[in-house]
PDB file of N, CA and C in Angstrom:
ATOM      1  N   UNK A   1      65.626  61.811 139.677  1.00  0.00           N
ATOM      2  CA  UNK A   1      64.199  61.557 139.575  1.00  0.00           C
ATOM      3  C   UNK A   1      63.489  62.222 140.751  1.00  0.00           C
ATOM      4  N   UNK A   2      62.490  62.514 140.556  1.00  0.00           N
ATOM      5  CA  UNK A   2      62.005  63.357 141.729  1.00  0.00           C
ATOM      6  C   UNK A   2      60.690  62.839 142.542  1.00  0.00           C
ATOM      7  N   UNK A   3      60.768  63.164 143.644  1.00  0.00           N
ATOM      8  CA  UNK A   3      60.201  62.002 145.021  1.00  0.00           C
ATOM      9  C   UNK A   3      58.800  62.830 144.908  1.00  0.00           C
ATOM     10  N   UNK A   4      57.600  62.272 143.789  1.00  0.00           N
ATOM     11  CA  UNK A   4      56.303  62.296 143.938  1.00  0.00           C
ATOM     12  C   UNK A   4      55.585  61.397 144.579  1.00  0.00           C
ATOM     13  N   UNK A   5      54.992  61.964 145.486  1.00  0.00           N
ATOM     14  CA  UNK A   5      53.684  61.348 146.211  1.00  0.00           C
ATOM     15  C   UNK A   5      52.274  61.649 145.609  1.00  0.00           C
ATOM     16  N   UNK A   6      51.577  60.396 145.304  1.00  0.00           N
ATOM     17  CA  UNK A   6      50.219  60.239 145.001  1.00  0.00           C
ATOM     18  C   UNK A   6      48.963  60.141 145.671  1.00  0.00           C
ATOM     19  N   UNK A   7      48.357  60.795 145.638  1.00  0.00           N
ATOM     20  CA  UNK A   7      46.891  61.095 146.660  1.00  0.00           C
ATOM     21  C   UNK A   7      45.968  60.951 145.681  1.00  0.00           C
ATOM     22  N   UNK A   8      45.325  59.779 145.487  1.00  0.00           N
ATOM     23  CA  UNK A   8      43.496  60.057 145.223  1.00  0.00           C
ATOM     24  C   UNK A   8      42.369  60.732 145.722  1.00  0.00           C
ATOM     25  N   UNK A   9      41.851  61.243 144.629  1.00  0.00           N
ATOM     26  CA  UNK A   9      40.984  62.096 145.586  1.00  0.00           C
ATOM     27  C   UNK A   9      39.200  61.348 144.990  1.00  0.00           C
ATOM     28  N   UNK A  10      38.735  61.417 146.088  1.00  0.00           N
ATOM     29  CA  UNK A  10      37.132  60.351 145.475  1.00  0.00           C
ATOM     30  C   UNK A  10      35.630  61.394 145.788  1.00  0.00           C
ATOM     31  N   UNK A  11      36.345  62.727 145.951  1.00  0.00           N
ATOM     32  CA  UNK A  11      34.776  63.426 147.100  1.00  0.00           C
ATOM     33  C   UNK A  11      33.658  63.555 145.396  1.00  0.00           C
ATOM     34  N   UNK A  12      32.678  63.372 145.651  1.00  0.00           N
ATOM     35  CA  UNK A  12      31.146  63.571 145.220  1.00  0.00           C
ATOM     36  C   UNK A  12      30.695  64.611 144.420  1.00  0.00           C
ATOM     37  N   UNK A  13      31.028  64.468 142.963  1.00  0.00           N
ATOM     38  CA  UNK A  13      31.237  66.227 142.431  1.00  0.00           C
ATOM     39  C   UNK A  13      32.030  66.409 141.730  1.00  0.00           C
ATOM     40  N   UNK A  14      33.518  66.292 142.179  1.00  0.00           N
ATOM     41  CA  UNK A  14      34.412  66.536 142.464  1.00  0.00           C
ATOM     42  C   UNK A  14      35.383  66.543 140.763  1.00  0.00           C
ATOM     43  N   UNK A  15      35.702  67.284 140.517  1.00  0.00           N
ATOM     44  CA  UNK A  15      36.505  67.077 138.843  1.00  0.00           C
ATOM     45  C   UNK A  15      37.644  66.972 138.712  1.00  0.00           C
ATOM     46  N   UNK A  16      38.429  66.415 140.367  1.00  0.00           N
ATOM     47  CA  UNK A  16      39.623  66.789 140.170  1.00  0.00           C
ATOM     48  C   UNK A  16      39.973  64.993 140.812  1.00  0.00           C
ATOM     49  N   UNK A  17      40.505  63.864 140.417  1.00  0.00           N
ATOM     50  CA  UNK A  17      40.848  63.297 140.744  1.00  0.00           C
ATOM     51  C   UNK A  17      42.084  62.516 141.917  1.00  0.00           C
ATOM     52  N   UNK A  18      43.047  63.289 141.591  1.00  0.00           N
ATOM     53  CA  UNK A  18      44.302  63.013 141.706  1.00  0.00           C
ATOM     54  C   UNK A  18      44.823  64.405 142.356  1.00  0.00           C
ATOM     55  N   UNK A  19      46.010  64.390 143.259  1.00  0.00           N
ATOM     56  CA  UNK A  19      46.550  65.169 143.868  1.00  0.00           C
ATOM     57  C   UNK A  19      48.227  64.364 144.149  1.00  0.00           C
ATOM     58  N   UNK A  20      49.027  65.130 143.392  1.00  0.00           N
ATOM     59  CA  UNK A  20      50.563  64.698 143.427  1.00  0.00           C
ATOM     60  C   UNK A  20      51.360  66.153 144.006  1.00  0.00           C
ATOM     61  N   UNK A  21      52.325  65.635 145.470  1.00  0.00           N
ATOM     62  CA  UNK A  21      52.721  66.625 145.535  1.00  0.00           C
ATOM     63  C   UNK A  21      54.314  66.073 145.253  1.00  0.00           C
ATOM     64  N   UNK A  22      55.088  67.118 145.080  1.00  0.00           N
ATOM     65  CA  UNK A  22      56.760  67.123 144.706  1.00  0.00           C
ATOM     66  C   UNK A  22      57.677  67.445 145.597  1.00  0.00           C
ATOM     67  N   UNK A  23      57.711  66.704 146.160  1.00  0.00           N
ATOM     68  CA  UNK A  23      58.499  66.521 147.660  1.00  0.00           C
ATOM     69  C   UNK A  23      60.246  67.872 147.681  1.00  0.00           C
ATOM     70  N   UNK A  24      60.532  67.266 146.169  1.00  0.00           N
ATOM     71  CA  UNK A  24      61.696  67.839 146.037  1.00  0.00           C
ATOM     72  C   UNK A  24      61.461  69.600 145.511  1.00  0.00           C
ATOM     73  N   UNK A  25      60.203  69.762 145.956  1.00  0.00           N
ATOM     74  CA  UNK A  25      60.170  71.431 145.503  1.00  0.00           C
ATOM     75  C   UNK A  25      59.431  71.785 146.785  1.00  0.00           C
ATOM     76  N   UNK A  26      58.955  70.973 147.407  1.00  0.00           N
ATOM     77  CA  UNK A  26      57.973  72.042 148.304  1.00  0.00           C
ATOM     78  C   UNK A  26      59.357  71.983 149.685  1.00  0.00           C
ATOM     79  N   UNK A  27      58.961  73.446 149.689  1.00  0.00           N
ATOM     80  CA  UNK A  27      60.072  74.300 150.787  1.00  0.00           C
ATOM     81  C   UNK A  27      59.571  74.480 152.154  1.00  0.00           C
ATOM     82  N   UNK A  28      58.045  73.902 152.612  1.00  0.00           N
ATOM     83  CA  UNK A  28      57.783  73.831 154.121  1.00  0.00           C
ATOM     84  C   UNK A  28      56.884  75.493 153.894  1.00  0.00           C
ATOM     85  N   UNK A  29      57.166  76.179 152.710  1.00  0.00           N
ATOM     86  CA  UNK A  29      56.068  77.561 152.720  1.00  0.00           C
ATOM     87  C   UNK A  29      54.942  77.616 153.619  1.00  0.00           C
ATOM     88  N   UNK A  30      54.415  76.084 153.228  1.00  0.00           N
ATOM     89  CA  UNK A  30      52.863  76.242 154.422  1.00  0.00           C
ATOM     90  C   UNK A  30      51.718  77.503 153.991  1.00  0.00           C
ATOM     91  N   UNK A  31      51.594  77.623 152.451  1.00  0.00           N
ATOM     92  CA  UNK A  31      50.815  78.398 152.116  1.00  0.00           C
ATOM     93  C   UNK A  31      49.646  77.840 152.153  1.00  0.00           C
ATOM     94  N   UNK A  32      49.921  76.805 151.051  1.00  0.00           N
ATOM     95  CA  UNK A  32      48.857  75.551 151.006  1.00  0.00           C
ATOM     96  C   UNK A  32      48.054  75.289 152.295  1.00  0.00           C
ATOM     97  N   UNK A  33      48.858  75.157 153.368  1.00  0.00           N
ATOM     98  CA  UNK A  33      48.180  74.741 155.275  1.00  0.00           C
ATOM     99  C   UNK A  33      47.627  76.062 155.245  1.00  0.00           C
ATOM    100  N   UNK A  34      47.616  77.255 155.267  1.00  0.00           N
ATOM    101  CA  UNK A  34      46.541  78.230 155.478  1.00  0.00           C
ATOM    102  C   UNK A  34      45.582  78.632 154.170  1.00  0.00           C
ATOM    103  N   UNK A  35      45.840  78.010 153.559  1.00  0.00           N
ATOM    104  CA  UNK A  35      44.434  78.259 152.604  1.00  0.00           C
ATOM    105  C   UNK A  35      43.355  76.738 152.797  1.00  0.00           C
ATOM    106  N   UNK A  36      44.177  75.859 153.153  1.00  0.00           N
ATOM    107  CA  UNK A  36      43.485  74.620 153.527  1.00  0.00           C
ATOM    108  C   UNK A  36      44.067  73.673 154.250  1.00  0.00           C
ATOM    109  N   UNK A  37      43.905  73.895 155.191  1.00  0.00           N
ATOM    110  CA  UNK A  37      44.669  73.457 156.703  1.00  0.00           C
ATOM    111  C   UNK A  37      44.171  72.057 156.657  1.00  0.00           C
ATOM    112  N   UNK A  38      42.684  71.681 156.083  1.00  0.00           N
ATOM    113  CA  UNK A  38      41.874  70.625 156.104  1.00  0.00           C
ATOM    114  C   UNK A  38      42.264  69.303 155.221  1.00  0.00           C
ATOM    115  N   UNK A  39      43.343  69.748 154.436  1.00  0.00           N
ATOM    116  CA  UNK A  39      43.700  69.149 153.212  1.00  0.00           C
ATOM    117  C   UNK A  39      45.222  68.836 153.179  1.00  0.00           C
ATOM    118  N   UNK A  40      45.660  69.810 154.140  1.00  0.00           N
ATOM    119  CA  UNK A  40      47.330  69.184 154.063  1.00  0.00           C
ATOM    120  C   UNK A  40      47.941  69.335 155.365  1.00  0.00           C
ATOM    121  N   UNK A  41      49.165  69.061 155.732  1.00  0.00           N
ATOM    122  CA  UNK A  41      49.848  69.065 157.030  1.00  0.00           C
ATOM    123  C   UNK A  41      51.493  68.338 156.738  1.00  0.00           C
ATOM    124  N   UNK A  42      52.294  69.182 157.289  1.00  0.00           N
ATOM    125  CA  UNK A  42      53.864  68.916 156.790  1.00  0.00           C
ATOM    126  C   UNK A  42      53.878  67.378 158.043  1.00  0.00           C
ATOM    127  N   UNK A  43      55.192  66.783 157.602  1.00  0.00           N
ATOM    128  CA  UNK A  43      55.448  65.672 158.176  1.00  0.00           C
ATOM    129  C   UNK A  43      56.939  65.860 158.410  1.00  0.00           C
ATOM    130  N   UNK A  44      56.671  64.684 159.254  1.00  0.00           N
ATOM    131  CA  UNK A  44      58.320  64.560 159.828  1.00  0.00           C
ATOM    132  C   UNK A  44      59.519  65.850 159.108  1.00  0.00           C
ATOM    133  N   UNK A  45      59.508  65.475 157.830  1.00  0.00           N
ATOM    134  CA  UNK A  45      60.718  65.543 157.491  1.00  0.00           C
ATOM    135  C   UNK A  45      60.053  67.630 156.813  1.00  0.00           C
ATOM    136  N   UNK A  46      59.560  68.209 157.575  1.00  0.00           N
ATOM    137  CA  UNK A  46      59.026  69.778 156.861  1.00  0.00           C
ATOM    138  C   UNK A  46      58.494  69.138 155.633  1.00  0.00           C
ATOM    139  N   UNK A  47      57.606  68.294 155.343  1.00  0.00           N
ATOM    140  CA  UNK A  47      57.126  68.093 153.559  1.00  0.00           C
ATOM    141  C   UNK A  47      55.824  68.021 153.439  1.00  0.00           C
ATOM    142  N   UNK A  48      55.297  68.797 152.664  1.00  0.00           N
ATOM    143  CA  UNK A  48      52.953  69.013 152.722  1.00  0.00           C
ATOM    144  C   UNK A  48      52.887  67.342 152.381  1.00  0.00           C
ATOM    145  N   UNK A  49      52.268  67.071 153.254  1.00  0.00           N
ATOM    146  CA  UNK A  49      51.630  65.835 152.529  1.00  0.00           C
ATOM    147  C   UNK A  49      49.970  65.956 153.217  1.00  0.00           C
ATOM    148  N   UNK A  50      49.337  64.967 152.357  1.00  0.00           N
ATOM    149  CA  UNK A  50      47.442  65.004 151.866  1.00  0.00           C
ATOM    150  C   UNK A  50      47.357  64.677 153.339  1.00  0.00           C
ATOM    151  N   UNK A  51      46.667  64.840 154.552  1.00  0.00           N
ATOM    152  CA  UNK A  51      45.629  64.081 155.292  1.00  0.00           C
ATOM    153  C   UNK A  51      44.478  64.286 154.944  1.00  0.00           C
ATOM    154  N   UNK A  52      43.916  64.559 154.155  1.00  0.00           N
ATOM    155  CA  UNK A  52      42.331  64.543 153.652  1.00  0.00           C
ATOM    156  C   UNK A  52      41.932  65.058 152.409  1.00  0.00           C
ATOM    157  N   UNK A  53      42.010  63.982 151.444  1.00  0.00           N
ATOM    158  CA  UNK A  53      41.988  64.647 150.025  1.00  0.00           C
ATOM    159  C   UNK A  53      40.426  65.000 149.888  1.00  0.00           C
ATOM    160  N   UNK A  54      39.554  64.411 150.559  1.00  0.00           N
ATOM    161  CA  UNK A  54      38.352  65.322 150.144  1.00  0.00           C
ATOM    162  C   UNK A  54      37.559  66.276 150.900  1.00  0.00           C
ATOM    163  N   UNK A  55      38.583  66.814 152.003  1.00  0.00           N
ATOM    164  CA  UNK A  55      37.872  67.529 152.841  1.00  0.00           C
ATOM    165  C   UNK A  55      37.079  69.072 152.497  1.00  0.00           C
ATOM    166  N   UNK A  56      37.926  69.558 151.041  1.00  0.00           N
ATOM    167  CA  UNK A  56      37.055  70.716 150.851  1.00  0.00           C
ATOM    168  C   UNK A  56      37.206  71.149 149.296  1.00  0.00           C
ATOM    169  N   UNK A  57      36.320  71.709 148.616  1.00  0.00           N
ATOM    170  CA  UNK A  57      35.524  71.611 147.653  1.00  0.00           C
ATOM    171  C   UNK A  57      36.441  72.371 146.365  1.00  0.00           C
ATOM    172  N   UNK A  58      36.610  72.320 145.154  1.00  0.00           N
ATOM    173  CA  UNK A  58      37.414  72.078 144.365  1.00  0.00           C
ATOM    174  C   UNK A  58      38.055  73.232 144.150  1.00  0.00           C
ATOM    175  N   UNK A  59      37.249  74.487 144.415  1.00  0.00           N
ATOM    176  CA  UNK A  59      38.012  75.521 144.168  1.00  0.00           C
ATOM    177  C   UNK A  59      38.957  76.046 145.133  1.00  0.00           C
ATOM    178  N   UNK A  60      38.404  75.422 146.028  1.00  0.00           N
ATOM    179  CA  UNK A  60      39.385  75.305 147.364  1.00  0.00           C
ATOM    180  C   UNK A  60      40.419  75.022 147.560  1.00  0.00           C
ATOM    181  N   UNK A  61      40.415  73.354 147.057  1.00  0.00           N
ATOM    182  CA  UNK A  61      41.669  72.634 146.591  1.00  0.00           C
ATOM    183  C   UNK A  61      42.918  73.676 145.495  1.00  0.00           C
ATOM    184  N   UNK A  62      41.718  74.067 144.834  1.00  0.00           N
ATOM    185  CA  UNK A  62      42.851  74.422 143.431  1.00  0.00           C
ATOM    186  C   UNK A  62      43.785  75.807 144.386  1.00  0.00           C
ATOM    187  N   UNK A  63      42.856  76.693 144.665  1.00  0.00           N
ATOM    188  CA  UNK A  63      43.552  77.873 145.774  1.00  0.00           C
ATOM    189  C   UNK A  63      44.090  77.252 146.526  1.00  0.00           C
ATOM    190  N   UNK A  64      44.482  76.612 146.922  1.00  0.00           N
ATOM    191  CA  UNK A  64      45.933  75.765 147.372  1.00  0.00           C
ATOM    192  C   UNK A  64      46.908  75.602 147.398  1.00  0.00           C
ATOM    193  N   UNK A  65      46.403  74.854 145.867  1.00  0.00           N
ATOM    194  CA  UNK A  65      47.423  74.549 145.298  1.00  0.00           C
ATOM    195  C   UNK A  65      48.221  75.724 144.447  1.00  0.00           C
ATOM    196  N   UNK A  66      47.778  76.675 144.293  1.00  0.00           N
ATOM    197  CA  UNK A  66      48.272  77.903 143.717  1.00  0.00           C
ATOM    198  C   UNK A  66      48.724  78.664 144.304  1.00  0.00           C
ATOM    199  N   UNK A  67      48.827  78.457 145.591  1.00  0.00           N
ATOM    200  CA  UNK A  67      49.388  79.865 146.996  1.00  0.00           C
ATOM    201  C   UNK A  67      50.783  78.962 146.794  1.00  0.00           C
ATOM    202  N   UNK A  68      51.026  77.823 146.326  1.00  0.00           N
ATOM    203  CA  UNK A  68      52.395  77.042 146.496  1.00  0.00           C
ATOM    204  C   UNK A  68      53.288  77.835 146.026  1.00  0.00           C
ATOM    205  N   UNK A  69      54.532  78.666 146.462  1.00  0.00           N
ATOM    206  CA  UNK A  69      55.460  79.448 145.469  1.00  0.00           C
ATOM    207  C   UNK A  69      55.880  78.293 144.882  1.00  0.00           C
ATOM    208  N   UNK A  70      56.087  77.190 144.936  1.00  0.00           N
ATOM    209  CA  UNK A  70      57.119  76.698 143.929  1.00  0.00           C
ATOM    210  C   UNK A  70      56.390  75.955 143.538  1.00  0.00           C
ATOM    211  N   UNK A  71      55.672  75.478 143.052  1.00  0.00           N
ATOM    212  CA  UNK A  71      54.917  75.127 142.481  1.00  0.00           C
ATOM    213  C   UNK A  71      54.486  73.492 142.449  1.00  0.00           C
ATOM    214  N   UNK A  72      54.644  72.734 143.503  1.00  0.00           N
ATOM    215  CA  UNK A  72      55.020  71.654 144.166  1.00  0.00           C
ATOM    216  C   UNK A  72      53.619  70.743 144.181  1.00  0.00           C
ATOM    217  N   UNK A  73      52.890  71.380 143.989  1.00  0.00           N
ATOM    218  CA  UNK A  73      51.130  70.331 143.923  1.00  0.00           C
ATOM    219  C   UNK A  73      51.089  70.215 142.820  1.00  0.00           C
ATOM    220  N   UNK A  74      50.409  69.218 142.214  1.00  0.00           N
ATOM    221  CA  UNK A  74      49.776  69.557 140.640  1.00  0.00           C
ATOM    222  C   UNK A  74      48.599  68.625 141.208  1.00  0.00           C
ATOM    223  N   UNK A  75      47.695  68.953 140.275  1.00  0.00           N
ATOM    224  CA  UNK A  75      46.296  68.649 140.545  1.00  0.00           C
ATOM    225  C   UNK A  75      46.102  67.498 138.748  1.00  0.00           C
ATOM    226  N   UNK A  76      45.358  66.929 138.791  1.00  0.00           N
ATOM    227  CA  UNK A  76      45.021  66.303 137.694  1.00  0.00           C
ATOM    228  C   UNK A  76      43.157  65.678 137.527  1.00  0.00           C
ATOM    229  N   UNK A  77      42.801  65.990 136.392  1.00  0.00           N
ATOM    230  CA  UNK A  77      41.016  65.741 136.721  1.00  0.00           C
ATOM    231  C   UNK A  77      40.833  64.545 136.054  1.00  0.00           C
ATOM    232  N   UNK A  78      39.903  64.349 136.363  1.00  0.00           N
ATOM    233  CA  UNK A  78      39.106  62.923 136.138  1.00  0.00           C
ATOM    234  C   UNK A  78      39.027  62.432 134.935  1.00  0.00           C
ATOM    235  N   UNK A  79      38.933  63.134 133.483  1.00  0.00           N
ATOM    236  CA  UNK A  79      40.153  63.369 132.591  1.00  0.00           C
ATOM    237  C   UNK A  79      41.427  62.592 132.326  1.00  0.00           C
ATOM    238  N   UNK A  80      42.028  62.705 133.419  1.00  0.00           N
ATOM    239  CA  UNK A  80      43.210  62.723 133.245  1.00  0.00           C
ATOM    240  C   UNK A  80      44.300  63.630 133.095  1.00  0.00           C
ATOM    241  N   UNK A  81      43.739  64.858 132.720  1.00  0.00           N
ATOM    242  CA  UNK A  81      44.844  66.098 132.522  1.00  0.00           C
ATOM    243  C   UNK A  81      44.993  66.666 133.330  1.00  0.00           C
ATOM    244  N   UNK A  82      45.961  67.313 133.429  1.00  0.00           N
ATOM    245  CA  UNK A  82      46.710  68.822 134.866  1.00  0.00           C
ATOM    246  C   UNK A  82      45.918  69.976 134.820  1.00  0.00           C
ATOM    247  N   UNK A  83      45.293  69.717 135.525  1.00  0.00           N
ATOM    248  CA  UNK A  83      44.510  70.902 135.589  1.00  0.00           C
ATOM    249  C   UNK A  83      45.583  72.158 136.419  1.00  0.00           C
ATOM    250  N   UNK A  84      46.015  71.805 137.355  1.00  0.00           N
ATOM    251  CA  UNK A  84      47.398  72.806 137.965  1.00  0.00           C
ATOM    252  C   UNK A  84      48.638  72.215 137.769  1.00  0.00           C
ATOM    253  N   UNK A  85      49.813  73.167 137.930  1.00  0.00           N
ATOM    254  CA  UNK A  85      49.688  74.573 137.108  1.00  0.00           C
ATOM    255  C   UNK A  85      49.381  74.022 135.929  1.00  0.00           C
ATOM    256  N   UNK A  86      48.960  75.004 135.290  1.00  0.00           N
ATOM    257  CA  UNK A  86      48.874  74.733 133.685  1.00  0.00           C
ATOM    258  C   UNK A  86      49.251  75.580 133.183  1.00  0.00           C
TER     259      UNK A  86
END
């Protein structure tokens, strides 16, 4: 089973609800930290996790989440559906 972490996201606008990252795929790349340094930061163990799910604005978020080689964020909107990857 694979070690997802759940992040709400609440910013003003915003169409993207939810932010899950996949512990067991993200490789410490740190692509995600230079496209939005504001939004993520590795922990203890080399793994992206959220310090600020609404710090910057959606297309932002999504370019993020898409610099991930492995594909380790998924994004989900207010909806309910995956908006990344899709």
């Amino acid at each position: 089973m694979a070690d997802l972490r759940e992040y709400p996201r609440s910013k003003e606008g915003s169409t993207i609800s939810k932010i899950v990252v996949d512990r067991d795929l993200c490789i410490a790349a740190v692509s995600c930290i230079a496209v939005a340094g504001e939004v993520w930061e590795l922990d203890g163990e080399s793994k992206v996790v959220v310090k600020d799910a609404n710090s910057v604005d959606d297309a932002t978020l999504i370019a993020s989440a898409e610099a991930c080689p492995t594909k380790a964020i998924y994004l989900y909107g207010t909806d309910g559906q995956q908006v990344w990857p899709k």
